[in-house]
Protein backbone atom coordinates (compact mmCIF):
# COMPACT_ATOMS: atom_id res chain seq x y z
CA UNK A 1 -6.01 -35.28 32.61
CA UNK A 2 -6.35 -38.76 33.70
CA UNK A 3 -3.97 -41.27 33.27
CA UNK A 4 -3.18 -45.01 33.98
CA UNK A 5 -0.82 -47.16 34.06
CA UNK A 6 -1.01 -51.04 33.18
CA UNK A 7 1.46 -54.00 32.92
CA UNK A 8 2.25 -56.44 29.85
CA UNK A 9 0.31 -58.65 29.49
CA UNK A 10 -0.84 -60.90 26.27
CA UNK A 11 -5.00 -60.87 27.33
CA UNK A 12 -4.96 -57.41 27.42
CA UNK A 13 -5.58 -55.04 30.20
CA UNK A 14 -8.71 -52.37 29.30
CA UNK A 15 -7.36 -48.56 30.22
CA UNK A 16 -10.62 -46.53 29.79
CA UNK A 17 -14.37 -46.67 28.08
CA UNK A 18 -15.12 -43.78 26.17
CA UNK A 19 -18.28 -42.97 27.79
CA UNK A 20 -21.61 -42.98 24.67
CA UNK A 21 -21.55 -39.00 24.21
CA UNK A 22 -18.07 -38.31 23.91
CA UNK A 23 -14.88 -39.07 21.80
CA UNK A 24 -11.69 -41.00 23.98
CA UNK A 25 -8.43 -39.13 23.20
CA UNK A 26 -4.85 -40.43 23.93
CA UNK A 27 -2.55 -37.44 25.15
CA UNK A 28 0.93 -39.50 25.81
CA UNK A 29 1.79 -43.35 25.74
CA UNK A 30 4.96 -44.02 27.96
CA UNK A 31 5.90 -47.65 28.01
CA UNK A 32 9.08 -48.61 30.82
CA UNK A 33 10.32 -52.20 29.31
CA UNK A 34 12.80 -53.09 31.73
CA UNK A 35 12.30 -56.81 30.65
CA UNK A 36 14.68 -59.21 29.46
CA UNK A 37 13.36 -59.06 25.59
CA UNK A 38 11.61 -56.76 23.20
CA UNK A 39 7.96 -56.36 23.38
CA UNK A 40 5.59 -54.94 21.22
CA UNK A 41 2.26 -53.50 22.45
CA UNK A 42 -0.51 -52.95 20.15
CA UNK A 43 -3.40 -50.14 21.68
CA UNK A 44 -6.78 -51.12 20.20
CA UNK A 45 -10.22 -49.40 20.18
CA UNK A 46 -13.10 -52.21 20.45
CA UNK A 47 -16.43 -50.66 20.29
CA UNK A 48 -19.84 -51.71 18.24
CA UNK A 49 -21.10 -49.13 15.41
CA UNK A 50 -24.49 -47.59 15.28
CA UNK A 51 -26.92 -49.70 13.53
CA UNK A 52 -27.90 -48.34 10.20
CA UNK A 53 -30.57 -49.65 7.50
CA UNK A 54 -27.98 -51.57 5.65
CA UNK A 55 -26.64 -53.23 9.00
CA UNK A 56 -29.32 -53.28 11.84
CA UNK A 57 -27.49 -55.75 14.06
CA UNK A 58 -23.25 -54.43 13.46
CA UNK A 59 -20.99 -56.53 15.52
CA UNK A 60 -17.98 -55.19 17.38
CA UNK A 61 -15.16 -54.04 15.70
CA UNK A 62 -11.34 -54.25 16.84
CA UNK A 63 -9.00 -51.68 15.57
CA UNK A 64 -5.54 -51.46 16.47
CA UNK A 65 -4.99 -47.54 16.82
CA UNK A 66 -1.47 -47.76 17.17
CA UNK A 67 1.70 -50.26 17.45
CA UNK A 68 4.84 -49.91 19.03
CA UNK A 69 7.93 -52.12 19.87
CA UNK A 70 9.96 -51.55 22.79
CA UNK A 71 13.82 -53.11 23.13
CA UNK A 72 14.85 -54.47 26.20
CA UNK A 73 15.57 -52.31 28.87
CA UNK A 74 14.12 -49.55 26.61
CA UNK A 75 11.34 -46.47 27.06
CA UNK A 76 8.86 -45.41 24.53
CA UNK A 77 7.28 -41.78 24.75
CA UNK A 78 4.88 -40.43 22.26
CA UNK A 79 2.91 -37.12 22.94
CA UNK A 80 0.70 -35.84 20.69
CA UNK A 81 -1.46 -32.69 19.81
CA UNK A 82 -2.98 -34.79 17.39
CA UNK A 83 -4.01 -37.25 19.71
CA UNK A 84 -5.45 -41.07 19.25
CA UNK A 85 -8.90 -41.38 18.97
CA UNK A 86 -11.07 -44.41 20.77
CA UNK A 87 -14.24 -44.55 20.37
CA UNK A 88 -15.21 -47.04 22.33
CA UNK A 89 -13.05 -49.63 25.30
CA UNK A 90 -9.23 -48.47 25.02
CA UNK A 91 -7.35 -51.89 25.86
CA UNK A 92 -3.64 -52.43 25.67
CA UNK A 93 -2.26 -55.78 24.00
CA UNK A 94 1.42 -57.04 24.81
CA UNK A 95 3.35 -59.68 22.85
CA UNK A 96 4.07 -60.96 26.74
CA UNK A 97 3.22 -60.94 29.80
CA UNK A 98 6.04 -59.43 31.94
CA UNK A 99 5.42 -57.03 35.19
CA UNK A 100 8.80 -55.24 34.39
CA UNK A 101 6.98 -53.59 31.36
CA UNK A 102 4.44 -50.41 32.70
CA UNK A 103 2.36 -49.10 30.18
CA UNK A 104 1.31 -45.38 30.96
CA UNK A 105 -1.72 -44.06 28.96
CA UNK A 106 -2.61 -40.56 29.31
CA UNK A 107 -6.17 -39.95 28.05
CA UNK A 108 -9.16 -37.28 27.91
CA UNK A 109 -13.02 -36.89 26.59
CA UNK A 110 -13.95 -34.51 24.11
């Protein structure tokens, strides 16, 4: 199972693209905030849907898949066997940028 691990940071930092066949699936978030303050991180899925009758041209969509804030000095895990789907870029959003919080996402295809 692949994995990867990213630091805070407020632009975002992109963790995997579900490739056009398949469905992205998050396994296990661990998030190490050994910062000085709280910080939330917000894991979105940004892909474009199929174009349909009603909506030829869609435009990319943004959802935020799941939101968690960690305390300073704190650890987050969450494992799953009912996983996080992505369907499209996976990107992880911080509240700050700070290198002393690691964001590990553990992902696969289906």
């Amino acid at each position: 199972m692949p994995s990867k691990v990213v630091e805070a940071d407020t632009g975002g930092k992109e963790v995997f693209e579900t490739p056009y066949d398949k469905i992205g699936k998050i396994t296990m978030i661990e998030v190490d905030n050994q910062s000085a303050s709280a910080i939330t991180i917000t894991i979105q899925d940004i892909f474009t849907p199929f174009p349909t009758d009603e909506t030829p041209s869609p435009s990319e969509k943004t959802i935020d898949r799941k939101v968690i804030t960690v305390a300073a000095g704190g650890e987050y895990h969450y494992k799953t066997d009912g996983y996080i789907e992505i369907l499209g870029t996976c990107k992880v959003v911080a509240s700050a940028t700070d290198s002393a919080c690691k964001i590990t996402i553990c992902y696969e295809f289906e």
